[in-house]
C-alpha atoms as a PDB file:
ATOM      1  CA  UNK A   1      94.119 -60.132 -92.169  1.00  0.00           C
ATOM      2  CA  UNK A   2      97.580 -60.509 -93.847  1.00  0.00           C
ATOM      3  CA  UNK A   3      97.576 -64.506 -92.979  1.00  0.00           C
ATOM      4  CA  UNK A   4      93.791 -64.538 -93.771  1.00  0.00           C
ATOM      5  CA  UNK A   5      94.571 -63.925 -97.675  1.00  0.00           C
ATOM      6  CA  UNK A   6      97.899 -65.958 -97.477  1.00  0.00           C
ATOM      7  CA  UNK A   7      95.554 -68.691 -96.520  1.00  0.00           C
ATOM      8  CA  UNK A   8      92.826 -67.788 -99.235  1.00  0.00           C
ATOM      9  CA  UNK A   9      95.269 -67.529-102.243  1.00  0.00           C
ATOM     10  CA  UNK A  10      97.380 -70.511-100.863  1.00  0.00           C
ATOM     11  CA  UNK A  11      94.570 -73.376-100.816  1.00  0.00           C
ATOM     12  CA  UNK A  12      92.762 -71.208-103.897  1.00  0.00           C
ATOM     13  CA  UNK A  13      91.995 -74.045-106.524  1.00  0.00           C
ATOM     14  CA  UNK A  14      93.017 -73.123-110.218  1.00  0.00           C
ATOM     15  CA  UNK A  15      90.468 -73.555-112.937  1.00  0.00           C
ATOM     16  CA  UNK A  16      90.985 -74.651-116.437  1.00  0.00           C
ATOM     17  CA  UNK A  17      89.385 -72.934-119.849  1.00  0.00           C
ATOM     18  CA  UNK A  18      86.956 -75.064-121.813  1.00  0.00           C
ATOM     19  CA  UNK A  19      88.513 -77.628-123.558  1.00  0.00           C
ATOM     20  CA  UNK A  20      91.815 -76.655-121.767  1.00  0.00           C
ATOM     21  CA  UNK A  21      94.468 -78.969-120.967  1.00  0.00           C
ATOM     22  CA  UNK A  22      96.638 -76.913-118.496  1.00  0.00           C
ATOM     23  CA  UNK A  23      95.333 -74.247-115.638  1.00  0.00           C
ATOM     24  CA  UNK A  24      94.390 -71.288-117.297  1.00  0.00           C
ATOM     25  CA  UNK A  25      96.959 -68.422-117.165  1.00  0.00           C
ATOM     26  CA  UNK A  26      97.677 -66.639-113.653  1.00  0.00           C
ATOM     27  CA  UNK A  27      97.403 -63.555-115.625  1.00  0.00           C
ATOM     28  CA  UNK A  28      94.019 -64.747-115.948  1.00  0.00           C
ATOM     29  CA  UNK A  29      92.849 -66.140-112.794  1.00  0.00           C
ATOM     30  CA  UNK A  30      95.189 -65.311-110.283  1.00  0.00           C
ATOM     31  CA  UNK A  31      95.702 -68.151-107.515  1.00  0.00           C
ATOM     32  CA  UNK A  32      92.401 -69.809-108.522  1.00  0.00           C
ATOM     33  CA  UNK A  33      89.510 -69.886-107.280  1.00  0.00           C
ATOM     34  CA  UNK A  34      88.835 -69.970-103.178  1.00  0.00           C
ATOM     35  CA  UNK A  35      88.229 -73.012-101.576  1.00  0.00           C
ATOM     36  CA  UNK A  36      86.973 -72.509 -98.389  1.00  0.00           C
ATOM     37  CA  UNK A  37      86.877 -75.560 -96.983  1.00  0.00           C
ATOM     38  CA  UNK A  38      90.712 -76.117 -97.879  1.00  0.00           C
ATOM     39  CA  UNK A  39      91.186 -72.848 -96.559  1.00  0.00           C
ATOM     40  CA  UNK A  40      90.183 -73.604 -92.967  1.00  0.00           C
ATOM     41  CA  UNK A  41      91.219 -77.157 -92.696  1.00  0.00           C
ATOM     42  CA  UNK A  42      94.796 -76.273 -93.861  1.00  0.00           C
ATOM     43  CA  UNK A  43      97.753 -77.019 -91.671  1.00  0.00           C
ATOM     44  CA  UNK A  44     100.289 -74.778 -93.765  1.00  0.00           C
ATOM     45  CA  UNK A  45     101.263 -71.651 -94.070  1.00  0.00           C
ATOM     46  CA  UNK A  46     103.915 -70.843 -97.329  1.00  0.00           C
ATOM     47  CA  UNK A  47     105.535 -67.614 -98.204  1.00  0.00           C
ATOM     48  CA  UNK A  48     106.246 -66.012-100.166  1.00  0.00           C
ATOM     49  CA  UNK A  49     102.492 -65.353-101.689  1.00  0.00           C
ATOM     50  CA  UNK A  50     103.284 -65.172-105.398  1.00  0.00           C
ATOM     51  CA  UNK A  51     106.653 -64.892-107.429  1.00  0.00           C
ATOM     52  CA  UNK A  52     107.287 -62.118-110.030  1.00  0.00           C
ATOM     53  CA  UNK A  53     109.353 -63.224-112.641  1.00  0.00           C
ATOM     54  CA  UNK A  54     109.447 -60.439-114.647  1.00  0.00           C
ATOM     55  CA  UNK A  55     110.403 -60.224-118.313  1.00  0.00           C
ATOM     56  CA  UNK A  56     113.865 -61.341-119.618  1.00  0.00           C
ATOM     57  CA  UNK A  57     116.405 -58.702-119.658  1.00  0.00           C
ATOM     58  CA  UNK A  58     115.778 -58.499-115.431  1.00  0.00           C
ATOM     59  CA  UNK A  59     114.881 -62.249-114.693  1.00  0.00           C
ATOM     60  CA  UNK A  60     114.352 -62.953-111.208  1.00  0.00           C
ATOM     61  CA  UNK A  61     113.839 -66.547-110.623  1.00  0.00           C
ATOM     62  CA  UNK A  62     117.330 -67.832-110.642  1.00  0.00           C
ATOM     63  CA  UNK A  63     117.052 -68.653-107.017  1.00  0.00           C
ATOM     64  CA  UNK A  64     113.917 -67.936-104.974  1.00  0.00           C
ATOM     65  CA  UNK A  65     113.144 -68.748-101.422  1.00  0.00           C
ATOM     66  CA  UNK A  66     110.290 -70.986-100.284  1.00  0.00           C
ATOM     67  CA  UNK A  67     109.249 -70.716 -96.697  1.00  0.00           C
ATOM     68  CA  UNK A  68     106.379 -73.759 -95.279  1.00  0.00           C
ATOM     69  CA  UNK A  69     105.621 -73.310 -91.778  1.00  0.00           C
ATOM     70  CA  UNK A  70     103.584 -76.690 -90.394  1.00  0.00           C
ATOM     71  CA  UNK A  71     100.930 -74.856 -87.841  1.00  0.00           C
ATOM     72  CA  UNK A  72      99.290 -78.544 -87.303  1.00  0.00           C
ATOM     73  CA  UNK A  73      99.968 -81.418 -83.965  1.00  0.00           C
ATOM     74  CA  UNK A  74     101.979 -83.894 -86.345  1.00  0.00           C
ATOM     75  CA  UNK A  75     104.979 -83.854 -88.564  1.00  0.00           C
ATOM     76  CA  UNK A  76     103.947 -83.456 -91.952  1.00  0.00           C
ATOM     77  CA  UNK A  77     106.341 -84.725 -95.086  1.00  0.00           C
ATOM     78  CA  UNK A  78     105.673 -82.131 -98.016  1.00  0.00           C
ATOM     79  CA  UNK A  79     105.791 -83.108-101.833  1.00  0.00           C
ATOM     80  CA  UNK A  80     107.037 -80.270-104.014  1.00  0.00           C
ATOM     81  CA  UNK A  81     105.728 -80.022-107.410  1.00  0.00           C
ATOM     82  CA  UNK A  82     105.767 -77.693-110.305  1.00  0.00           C
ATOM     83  CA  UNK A  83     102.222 -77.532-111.895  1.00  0.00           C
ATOM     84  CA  UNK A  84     102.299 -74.874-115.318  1.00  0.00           C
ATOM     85  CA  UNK A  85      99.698 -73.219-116.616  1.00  0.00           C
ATOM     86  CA  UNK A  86      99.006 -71.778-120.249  1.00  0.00           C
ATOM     87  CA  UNK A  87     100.663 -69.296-121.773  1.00  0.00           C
ATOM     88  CA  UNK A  88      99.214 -66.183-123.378  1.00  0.00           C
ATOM     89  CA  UNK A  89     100.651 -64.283-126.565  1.00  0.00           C
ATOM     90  CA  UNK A  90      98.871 -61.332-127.016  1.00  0.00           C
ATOM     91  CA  UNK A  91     101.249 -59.781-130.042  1.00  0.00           C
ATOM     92  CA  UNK A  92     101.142 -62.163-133.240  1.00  0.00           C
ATOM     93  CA  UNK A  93     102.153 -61.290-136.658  1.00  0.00           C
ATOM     94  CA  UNK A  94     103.386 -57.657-136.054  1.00  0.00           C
ATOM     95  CA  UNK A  95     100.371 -56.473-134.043  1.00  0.00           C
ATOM     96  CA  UNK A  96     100.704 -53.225-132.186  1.00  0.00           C
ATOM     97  CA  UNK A  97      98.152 -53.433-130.390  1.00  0.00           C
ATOM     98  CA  UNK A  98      96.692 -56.085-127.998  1.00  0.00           C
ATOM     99  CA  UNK A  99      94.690 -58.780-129.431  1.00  0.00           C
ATOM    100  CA  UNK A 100      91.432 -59.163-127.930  1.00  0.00           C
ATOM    101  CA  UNK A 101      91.138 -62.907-127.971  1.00  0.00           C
ATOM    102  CA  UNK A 102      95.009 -63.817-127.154  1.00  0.00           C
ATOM    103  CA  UNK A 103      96.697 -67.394-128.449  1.00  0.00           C
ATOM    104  CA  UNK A 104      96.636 -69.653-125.549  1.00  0.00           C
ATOM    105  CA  UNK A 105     100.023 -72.058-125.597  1.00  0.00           C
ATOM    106  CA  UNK A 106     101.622 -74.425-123.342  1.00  0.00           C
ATOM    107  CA  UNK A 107     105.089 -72.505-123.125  1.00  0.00           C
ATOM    108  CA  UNK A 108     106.677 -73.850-119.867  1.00  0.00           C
ATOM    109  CA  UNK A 109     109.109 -72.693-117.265  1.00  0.00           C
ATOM    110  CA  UNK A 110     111.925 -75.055-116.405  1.00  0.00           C
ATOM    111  CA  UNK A 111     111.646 -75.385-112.253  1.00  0.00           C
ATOM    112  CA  UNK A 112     114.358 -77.167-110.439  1.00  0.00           C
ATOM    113  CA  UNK A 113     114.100 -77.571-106.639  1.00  0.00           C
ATOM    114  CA  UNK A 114     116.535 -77.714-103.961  1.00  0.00           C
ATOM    115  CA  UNK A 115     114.733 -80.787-102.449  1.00  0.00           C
ATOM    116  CA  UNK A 116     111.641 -82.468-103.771  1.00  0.00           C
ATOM    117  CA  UNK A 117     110.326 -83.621-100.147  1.00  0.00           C
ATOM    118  CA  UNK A 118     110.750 -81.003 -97.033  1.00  0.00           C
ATOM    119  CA  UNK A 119     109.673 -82.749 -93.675  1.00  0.00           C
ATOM    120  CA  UNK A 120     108.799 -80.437 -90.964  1.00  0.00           C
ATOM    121  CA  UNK A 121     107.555 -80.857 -87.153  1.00  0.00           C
ATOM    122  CA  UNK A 122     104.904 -78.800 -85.635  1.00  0.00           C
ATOM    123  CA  UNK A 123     105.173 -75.367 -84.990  1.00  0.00           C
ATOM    124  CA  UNK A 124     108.645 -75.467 -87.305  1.00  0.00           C
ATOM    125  CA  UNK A 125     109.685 -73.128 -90.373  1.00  0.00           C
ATOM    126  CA  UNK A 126     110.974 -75.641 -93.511  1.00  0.00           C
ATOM    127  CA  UNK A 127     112.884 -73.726 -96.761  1.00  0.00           C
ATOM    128  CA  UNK A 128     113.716 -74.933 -99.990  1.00  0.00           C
ATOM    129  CA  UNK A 129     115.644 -73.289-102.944  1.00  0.00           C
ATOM    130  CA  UNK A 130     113.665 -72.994-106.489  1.00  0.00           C
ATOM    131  CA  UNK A 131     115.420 -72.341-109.241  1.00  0.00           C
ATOM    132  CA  UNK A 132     113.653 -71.010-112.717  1.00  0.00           C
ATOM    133  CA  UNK A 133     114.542 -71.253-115.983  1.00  0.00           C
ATOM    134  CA  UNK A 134     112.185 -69.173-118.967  1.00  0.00           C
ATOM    135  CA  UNK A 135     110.671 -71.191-121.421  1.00  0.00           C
ATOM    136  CA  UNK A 136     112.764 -72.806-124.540  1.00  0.00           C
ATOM    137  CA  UNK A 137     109.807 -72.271-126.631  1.00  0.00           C
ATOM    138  CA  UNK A 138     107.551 -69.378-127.669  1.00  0.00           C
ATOM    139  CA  UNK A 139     109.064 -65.809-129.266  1.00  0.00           C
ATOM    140  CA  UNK A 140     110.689 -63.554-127.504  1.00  0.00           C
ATOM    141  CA  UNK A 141     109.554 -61.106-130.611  1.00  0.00           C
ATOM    142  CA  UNK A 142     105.974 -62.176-129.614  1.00  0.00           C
ATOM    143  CA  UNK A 143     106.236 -61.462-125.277  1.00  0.00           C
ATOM    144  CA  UNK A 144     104.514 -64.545-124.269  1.00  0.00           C
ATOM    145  CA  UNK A 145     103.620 -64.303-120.614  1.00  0.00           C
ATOM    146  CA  UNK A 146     104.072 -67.575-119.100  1.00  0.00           C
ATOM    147  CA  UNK A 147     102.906 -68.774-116.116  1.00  0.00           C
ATOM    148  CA  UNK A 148     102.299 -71.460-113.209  1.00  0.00           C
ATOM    149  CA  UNK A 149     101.970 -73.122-109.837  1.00  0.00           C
ATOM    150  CA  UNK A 150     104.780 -74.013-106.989  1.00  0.00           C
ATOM    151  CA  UNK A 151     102.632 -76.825-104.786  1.00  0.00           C
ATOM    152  CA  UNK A 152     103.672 -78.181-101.717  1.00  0.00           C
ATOM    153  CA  UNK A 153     101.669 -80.931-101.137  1.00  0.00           C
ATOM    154  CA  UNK A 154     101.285 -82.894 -97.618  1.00  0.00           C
ATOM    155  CA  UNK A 155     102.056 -86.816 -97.957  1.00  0.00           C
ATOM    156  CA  UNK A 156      99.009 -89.370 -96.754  1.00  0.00           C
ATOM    157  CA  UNK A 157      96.010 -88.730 -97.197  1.00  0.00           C
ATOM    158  CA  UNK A 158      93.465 -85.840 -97.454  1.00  0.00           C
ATOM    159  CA  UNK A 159      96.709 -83.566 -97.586  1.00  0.00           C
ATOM    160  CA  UNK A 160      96.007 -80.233 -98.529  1.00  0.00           C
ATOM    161  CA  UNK A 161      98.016 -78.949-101.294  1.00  0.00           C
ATOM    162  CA  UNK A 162      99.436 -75.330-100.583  1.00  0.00           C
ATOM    163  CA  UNK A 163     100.030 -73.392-104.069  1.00  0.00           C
ATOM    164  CA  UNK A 164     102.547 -70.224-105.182  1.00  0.00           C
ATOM    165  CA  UNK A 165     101.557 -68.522-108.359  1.00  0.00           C
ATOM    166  CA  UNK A 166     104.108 -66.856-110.673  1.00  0.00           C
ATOM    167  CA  UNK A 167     104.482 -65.595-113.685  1.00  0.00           C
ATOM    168  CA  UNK A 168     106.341 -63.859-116.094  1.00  0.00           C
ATOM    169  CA  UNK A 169     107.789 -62.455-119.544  1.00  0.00           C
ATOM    170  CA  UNK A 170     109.652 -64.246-122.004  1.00  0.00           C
ATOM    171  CA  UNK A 171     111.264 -60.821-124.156  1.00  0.00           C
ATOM    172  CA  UNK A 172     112.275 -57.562-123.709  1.00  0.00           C
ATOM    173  CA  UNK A 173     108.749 -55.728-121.433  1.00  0.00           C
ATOM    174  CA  UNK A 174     110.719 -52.258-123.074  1.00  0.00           C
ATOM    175  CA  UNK A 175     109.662 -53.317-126.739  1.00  0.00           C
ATOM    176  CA  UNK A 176     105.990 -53.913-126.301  1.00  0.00           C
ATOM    177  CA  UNK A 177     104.548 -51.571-128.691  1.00  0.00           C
ATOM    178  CA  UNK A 178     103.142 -48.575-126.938  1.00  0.00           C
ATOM    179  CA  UNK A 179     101.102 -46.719-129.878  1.00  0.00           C
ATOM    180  CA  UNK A 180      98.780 -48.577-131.665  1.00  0.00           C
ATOM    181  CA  UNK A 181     100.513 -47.798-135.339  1.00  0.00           C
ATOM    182  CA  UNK A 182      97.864 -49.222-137.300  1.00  0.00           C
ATOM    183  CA  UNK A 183      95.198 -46.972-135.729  1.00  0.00           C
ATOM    184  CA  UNK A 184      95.545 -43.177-137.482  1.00  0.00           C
ATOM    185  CA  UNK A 185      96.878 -40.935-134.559  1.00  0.00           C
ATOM    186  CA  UNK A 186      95.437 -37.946-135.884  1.00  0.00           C
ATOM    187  CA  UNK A 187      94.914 -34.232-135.725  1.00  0.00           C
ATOM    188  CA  UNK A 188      91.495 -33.007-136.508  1.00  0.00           C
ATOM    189  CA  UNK A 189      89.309 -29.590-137.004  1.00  0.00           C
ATOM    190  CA  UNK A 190      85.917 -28.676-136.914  1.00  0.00           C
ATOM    191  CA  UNK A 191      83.156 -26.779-135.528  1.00  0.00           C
ATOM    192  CA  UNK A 192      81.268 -29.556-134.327  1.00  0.00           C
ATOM    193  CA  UNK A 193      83.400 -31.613-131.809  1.00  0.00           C
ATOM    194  CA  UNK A 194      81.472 -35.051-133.430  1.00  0.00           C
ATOM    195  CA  UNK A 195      82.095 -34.003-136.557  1.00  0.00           C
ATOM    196  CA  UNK A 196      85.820 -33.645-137.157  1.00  0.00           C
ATOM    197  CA  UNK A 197      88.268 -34.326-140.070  1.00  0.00           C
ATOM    198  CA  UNK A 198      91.283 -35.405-140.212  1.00  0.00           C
ATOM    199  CA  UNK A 199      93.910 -32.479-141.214  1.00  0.00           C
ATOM    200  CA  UNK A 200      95.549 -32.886-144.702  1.00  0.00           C
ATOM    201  CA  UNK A 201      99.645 -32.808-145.059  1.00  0.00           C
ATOM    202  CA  UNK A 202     100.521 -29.187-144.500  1.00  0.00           C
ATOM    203  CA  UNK A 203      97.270 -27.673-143.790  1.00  0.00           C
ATOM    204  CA  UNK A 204      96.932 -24.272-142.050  1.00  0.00           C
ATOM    205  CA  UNK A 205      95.059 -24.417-139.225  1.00  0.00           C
ATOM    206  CA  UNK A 206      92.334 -22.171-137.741  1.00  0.00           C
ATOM    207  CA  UNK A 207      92.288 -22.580-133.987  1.00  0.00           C
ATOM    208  CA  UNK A 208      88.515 -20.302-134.342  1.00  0.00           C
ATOM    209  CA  UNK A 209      87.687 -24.210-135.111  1.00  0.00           C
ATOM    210  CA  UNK A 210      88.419 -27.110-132.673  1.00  0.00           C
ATOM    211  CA  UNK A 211      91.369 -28.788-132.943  1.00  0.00           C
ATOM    212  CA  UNK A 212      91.858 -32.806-131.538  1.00  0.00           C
ATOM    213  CA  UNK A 213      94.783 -34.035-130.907  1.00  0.00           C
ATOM    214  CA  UNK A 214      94.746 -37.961-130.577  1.00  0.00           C
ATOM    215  CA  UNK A 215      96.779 -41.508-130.452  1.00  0.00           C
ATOM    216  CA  UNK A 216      95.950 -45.115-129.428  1.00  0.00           C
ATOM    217  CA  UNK A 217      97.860 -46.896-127.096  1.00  0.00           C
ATOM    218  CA  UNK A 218      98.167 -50.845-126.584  1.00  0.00           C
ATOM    219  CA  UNK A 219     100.512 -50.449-123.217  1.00  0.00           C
ATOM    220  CA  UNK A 220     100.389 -48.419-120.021  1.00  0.00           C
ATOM    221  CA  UNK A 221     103.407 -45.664-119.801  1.00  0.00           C
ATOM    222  CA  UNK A 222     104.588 -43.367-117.696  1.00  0.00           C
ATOM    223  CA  UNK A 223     104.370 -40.290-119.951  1.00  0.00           C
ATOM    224  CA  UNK A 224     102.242 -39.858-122.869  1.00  0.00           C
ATOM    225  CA  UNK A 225     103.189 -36.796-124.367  1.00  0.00           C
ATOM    226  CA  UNK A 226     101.837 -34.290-127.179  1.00  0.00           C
ATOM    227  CA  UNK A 227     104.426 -31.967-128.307  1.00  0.00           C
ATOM    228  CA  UNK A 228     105.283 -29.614-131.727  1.00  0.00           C
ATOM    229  CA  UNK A 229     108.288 -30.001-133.574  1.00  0.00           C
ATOM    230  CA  UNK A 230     109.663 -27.558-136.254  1.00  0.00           C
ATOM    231  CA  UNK A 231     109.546 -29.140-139.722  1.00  0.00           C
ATOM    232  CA  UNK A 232     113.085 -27.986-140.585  1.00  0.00           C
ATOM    233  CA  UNK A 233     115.129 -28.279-137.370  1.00  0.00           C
ATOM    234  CA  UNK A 234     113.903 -30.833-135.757  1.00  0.00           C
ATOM    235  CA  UNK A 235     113.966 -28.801-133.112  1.00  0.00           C
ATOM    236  CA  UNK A 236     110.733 -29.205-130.087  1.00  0.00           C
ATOM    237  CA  UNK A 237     109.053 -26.302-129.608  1.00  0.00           C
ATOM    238  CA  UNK A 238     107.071 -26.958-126.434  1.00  0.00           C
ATOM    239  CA  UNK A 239     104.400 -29.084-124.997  1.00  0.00           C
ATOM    240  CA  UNK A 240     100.545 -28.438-126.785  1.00  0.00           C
ATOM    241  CA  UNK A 241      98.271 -26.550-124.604  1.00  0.00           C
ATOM    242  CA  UNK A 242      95.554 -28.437-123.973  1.00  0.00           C
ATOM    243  CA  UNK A 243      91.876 -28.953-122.348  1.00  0.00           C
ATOM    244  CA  UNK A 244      93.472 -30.724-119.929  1.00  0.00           C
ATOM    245  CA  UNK A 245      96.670 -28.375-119.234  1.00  0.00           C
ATOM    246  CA  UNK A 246     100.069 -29.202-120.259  1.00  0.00           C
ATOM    247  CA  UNK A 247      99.940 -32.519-122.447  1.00  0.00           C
ATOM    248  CA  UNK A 248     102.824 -34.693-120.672  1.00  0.00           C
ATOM    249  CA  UNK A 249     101.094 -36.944-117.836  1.00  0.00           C
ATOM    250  CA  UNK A 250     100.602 -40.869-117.270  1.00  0.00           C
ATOM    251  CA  UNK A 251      98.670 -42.695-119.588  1.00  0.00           C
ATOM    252  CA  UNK A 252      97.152 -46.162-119.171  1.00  0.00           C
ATOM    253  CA  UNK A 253      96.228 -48.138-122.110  1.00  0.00           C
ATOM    254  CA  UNK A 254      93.141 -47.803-123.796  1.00  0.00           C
ATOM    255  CA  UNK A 255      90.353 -50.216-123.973  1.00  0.00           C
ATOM    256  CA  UNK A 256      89.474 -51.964-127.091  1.00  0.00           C
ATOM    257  CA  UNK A 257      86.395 -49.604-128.342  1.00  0.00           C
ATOM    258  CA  UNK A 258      84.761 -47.057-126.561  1.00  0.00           C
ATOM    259  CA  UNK A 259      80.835 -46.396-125.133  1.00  0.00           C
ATOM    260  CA  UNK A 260      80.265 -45.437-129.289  1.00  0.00           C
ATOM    261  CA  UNK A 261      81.716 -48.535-130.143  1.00  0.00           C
ATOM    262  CA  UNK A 262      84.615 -46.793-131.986  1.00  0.00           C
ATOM    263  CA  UNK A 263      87.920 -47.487-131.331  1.00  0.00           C
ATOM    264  CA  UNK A 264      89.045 -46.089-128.244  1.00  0.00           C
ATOM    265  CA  UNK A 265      91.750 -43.257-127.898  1.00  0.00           C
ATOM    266  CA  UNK A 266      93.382 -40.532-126.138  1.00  0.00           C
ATOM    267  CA  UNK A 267      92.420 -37.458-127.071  1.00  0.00           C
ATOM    268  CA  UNK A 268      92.166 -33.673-126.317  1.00  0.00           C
ATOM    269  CA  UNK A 269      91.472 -30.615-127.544  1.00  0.00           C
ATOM    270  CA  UNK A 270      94.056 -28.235-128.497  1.00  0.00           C
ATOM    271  CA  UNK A 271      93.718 -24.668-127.533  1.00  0.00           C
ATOM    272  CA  UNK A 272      94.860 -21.639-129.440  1.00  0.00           C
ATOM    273  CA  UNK A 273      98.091 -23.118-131.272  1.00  0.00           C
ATOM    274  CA  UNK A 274      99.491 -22.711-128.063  1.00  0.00           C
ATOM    275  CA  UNK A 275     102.743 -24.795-126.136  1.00  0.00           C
ATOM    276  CA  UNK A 276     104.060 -24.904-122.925  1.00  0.00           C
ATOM    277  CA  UNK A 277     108.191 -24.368-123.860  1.00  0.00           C
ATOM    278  CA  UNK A 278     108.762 -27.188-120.695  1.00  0.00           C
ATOM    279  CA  UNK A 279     106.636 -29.371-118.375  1.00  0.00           C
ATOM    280  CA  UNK A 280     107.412 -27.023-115.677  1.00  0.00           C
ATOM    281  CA  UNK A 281     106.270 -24.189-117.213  1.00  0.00           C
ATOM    282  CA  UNK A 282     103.350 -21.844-115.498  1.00  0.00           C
ATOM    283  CA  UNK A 283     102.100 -20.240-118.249  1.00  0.00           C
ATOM    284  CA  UNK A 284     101.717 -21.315-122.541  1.00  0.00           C
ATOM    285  CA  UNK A 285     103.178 -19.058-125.555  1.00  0.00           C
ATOM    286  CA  UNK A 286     101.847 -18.450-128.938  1.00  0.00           C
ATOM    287  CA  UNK A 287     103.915 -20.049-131.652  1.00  0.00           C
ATOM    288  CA  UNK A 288     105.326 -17.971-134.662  1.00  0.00           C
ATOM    289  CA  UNK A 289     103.728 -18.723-138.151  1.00  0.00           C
ATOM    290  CA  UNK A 290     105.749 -21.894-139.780  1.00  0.00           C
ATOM    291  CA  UNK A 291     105.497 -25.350-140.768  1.00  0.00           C
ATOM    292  CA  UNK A 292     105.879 -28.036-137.977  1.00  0.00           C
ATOM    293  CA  UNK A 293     104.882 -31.510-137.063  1.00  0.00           C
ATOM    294  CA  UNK A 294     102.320 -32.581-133.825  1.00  0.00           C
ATOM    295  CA  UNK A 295     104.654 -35.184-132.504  1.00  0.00           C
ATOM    296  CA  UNK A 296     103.100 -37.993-129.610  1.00  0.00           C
ATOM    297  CA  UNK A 297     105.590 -39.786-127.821  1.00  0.00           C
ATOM    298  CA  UNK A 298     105.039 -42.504-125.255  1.00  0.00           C
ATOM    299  CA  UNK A 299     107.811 -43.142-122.505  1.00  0.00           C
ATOM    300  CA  UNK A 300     109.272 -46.991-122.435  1.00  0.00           C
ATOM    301  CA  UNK A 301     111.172 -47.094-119.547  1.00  0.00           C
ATOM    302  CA  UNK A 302     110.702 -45.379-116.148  1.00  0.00           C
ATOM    303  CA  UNK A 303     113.992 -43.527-116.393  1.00  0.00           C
ATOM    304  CA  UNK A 304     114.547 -40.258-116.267  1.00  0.00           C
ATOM    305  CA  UNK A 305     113.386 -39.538-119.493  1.00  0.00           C
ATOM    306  CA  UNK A 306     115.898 -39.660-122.118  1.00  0.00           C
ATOM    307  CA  UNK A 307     114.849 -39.555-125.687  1.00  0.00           C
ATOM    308  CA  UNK A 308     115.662 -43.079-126.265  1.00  0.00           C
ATOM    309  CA  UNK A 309     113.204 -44.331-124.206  1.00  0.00           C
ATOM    310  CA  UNK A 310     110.031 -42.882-125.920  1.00  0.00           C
ATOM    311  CA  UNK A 311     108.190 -44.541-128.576  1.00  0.00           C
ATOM    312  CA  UNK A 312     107.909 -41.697-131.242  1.00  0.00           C
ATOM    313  CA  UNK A 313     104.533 -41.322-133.148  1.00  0.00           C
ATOM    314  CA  UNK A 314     104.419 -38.420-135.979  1.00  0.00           C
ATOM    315  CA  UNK A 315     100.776 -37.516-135.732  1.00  0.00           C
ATOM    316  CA  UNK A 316     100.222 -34.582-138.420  1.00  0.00           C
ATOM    317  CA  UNK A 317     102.429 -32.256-140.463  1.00  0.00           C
ATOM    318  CA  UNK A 318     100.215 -28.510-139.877  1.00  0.00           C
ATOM    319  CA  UNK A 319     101.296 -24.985-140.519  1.00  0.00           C
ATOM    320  CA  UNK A 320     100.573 -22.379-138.614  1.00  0.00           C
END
């Protein structure tokens, strides 16, 4: 089954957007789409089945490994070619949140092979060295995500082209915006749950009323958290209490608009004024009367959690 989609994703063909010049991005269509008949007419087997470049700061393609195995009768002299597809910016002009139709560009990787030709005899294991290097153009500011093809193609004719997608990120993955700033994160009240306001600066709130808690957010992370800060220390006072339990958990992004057609969000309902004092806390605790701030915070980095590595989003000033 493993060699079976090897085979597939190998002799996939990649596909081109209207009017396009270049495949479109891997990020798009993967390997392509399957060609069957290449699939079981192919004589090669190549390894490894895609290559992760990942963003900038941890670069992996100074020096990658490229296995072709030649499973045909006859010795078989490979071509090796780099074939790039587009680029995609999806953060242009200070957005902080995804664009829905992204810029498509033709920022390249630099690919530099060992050897350009690899001849191998039947039944034997060939290797050559590939050596990446990002793309000179495009912003690092913006995260392109660039992308392409590593083909091995069999001289003579009716040779069937073996392919390796990659792809990867030109910046720093850790600055992608998280929260979506220009969307009002917000903390609402009202008695009917479609019907809520936003709360003024300062307002007292009435938890005999529901109370939303909400933010937007253009990224994945592995916390999204809702906490409440004292206005005058600083100081965090717990974790909200919340419809859903304790609000710290794993968030992906959210979608573009919702079912309503509205902007879509994270949100939940805040119970009783309530916190949690830690995320391993069983039970919640009332909160003495005082002026604070409902703070979200999304984590940036899969660390351990240090407050440098959330992206802080001040979501209300409330007094309770």
């Amino acid at each position: 089954a493993v060699d079976a989609r090897r085979i597939l994703k190998a002799t996939a063909t990649p596909g081109k957007n209207f009017k396009g010049t270049l495949p479109a991005s891997v990020a798009k269509q993967g390997a392509g789409l399957v060609n069957i008949k290449n699939a079981i007419a192919v004589q090669t087997v190549v390894s490894p089945e895609n290559i992760q470049l990942l963003d900038t700061p941890h670069f992996a393609g100074k020096s990658i490994q490229v296995k072709l195995k030649n499973v045909g009768k006859k010795t078989v002299t490979y071509i090796l070619t780099h074939e790039a597809a587009e680029s995609v910016v999806s953060y242009r002009g200070g957005n902080t949140f995804p664009l829905p139709t992204p810029f498509l560009e033709k920022d390249a990787a630099k690919v530099k092979f060992s050897a350009t030709k690899l001849t191998i005899k039947p039944g034997q294991l060939g290797r050559v060295k590939v050596q990446f290097t990002e793309p000179s153009t495009g912003k690092a500011a913006e995260f392109p995500i660039y992308s392409g093809y590593i083909v091995a193609t069999p001289s003579g004719k009716g040779g069937i082209p073996v392919r390796i997608p990659y792809a990867g990120l030109k910046g720093d993955l850790s600055k992608v915006p998280l929260f979506d700033a220009k969307f009002p994160g917000a903390v609402e009240i009202g008695a009917n749950p479609n019907n809520l306001t936003p709360v003024t600066k300062g307002q007292k709130l009435s938890f005999s009323q529901i109370v939303a808690v909400s933010a937007r957010l253009g990224s994945h992370t592995p916390e999204l958290r809702f906490t409440l800060v004292e206005k005058a220390s600083g100081k965090t006072v717990g974790y909200l209490s919340t419809d859903v339990g304790i609000a710290a958990f794993p968030s992906g992004r959210n979608t573009l608009v919702n079912r309503k057609n509205q902007p879509d969000t994270w949100a939940f309902r805040w119970l009783g004024g309530r916190v949690f004092p830690e995320k391993t806390s069983k039970t919640s605790v009332s909160v003495p009367a005082g002026a604070y701030k409902v703070v979200a915070s999304a984590q940036r980095k899969n660390t351990k959690g240090a407050p440098a590595d959330f992206e802080v989003f001040e979501l209300a000033e409330v007094t309770l």
